[in-house]
C-alpha atoms as a PDB file:
ATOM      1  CA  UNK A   1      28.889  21.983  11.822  1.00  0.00           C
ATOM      2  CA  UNK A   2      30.211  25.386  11.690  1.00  0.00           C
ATOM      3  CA  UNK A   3      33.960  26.189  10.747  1.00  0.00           C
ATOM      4  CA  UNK A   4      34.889  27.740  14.380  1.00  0.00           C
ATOM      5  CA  UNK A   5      38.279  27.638  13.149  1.00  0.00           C
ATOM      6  CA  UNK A   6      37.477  30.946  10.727  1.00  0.00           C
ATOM      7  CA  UNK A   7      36.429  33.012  13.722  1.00  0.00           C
ATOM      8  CA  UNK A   8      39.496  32.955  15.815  1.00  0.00           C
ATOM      9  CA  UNK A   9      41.322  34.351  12.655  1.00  0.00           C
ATOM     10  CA  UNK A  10      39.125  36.852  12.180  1.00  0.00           C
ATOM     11  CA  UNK A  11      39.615  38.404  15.309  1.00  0.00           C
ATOM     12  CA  UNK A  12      36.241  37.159  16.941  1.00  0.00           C
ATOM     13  CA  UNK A  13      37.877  35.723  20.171  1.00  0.00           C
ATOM     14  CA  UNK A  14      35.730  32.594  21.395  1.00  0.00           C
ATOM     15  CA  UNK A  15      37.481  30.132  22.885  1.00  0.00           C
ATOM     16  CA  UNK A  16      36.785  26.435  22.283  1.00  0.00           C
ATOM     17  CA  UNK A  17      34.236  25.989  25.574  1.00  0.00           C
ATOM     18  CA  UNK A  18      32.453  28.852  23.886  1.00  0.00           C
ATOM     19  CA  UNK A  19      32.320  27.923  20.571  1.00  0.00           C
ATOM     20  CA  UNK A  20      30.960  24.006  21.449  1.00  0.00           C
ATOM     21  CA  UNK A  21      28.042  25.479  24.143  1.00  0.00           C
ATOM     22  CA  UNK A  22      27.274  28.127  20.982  1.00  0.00           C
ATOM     23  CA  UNK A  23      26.925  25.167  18.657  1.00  0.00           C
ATOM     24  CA  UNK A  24      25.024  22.744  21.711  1.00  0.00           C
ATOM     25  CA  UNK A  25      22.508  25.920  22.295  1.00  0.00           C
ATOM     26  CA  UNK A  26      21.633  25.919  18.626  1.00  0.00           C
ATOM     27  CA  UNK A  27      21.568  22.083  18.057  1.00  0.00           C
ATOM     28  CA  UNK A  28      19.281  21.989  21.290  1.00  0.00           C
ATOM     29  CA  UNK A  29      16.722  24.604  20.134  1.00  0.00           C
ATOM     30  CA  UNK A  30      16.500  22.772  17.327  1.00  0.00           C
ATOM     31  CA  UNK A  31      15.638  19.499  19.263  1.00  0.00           C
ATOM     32  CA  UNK A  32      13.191  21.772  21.078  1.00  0.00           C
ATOM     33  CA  UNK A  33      11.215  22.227  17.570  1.00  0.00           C
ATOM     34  CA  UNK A  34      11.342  18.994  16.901  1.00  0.00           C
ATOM     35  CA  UNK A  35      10.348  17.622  20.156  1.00  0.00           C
ATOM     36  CA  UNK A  36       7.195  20.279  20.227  1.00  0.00           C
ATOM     37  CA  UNK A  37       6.642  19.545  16.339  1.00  0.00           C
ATOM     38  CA  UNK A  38       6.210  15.415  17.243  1.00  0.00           C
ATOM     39  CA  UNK A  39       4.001  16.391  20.166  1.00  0.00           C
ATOM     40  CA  UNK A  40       1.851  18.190  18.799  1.00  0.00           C
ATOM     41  CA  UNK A  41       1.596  15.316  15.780  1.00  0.00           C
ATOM     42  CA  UNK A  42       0.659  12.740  18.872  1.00  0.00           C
ATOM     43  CA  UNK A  43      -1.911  14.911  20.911  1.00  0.00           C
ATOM     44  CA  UNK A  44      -3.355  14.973  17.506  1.00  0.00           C
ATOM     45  CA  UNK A  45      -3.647  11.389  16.634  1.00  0.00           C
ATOM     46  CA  UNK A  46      -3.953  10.869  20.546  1.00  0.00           C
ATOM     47  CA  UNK A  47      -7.803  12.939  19.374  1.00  0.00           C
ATOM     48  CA  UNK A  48      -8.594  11.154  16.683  1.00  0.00           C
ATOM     49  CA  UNK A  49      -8.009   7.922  18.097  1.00  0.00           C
ATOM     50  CA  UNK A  50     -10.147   9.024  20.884  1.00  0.00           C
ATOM     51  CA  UNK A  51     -12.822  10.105  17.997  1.00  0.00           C
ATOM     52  CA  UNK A  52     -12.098   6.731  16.433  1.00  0.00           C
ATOM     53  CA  UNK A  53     -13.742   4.842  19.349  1.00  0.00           C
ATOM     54  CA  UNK A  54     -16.359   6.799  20.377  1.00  0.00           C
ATOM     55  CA  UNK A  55     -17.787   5.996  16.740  1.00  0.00           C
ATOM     56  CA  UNK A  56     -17.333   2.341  16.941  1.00  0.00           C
ATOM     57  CA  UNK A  57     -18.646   2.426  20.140  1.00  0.00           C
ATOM     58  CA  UNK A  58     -21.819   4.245  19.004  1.00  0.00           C
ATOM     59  CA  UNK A  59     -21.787   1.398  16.308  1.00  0.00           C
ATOM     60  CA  UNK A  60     -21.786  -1.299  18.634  1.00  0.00           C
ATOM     61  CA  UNK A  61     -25.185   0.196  19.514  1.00  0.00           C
ATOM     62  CA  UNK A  62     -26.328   0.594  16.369  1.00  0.00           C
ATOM     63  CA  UNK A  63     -25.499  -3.348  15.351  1.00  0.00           C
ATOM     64  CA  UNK A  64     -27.245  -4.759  18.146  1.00  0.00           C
ATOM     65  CA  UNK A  65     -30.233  -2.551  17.522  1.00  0.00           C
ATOM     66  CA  UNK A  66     -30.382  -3.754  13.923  1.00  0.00           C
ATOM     67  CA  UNK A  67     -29.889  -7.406  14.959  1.00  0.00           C
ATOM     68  CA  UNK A  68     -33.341  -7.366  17.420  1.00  0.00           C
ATOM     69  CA  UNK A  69     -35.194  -5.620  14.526  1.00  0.00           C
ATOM     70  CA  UNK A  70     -33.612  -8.561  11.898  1.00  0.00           C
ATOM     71  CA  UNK A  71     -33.962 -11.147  14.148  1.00  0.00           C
ATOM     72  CA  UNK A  72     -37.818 -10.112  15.141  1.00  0.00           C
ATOM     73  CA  UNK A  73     -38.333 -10.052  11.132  1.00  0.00           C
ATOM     74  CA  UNK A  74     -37.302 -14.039  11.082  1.00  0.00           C
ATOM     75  CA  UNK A  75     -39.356 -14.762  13.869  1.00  0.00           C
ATOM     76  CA  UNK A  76     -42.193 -13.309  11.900  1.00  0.00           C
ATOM     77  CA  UNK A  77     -41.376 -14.584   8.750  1.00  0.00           C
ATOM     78  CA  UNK A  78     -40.835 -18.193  10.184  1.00  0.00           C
ATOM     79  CA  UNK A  79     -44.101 -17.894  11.785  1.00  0.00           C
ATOM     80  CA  UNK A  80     -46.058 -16.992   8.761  1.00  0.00           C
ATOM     81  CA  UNK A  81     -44.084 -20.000   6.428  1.00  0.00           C
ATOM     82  CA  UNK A  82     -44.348 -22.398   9.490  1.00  0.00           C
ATOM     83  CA  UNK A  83     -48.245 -21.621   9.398  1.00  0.00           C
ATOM     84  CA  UNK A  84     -51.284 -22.717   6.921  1.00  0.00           C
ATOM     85  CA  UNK A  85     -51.391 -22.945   2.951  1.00  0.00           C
ATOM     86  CA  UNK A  86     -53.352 -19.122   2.822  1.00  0.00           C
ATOM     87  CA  UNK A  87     -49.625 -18.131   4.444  1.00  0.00           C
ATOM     88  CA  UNK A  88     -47.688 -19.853   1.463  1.00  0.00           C
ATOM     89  CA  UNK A  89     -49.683 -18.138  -1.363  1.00  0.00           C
ATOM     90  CA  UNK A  90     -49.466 -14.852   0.382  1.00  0.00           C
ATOM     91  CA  UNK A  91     -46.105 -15.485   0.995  1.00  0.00           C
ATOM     92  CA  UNK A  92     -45.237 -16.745  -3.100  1.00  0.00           C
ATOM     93  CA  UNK A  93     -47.438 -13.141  -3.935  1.00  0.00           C
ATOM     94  CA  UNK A  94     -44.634 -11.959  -2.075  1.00  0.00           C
ATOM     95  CA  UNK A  95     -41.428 -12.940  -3.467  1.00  0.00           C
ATOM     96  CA  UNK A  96     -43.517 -13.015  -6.632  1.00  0.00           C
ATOM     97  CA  UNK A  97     -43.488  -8.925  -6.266  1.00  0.00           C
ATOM     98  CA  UNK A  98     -40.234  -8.638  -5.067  1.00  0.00           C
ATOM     99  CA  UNK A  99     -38.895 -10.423  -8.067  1.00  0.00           C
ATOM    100  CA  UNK A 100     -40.774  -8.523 -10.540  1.00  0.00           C
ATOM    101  CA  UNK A 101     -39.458  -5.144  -8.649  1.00  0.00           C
ATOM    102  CA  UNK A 102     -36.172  -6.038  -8.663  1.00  0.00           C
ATOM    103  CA  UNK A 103     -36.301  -6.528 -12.661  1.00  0.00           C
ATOM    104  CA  UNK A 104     -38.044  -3.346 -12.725  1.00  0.00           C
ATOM    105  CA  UNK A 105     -35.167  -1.623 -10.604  1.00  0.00           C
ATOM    106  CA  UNK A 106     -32.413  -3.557 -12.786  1.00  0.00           C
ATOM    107  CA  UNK A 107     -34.306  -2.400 -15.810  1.00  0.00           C
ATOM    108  CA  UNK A 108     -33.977   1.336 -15.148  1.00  0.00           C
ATOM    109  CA  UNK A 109     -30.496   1.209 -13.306  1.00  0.00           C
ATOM    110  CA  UNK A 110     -29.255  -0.748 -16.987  1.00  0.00           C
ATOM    111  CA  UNK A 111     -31.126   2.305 -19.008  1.00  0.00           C
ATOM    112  CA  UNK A 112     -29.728   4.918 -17.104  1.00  0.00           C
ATOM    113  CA  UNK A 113     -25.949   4.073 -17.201  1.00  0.00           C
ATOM    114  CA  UNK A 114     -26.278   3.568 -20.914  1.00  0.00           C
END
């Protein structure tokens, strides 16, 4: 707080009524700043919230997409085990493949970090 006391000896003249709405002006444009500083800090996370939601919400869309093409993929793949032996050896030719393709990718992943 400012000495007020200093400017009446000096000659300066403000009464006390003067002095405290000097002071209140000064502490209430600085309230001002900080009032506009934290409103401007909300309409900003007030956007990104908003941002926020619209990309879950085109997730949500996304998910349930992926679920009917995983779920369709089980369907078939339950099909195809639940049918007759030609079905199992095709479908031991393909686990067979995938397993030798994931040693494969292992293989050069393992040579490459070294």
């Amino acid at each position: 707080m400012a000495d007020w006391r200093n400017k009446q000896r000096n000659g300066a003249g403000l009464n006390t009524e003067e002095m405290l709405d000097t002071e209140n002006q000064r502490r209430t444009e600085g309230l001002a700043d900080r009032v506009s500083l934290l409103k401007g800090i909300a309409l900003d996370i007030e956007d990104i919230s908003k941002e926020s939601n619209r990309y879950v919400g085109s997730m949500s869309g996304d998910f349930s997409s992926s679920e009917g093409l995983l779920s369709g993929s089980m369907h078939r793949l339950s099909n195809m085990v639940g049918s007759g032996k030609n079905n199992r050896k095709l479908m031991c030719y393909i686990i067979s493949g995938l397993v030798f393709l994931f040693i494969i990718f292992y293989y050069f992943i393992s040579r490459f970090r070294s």
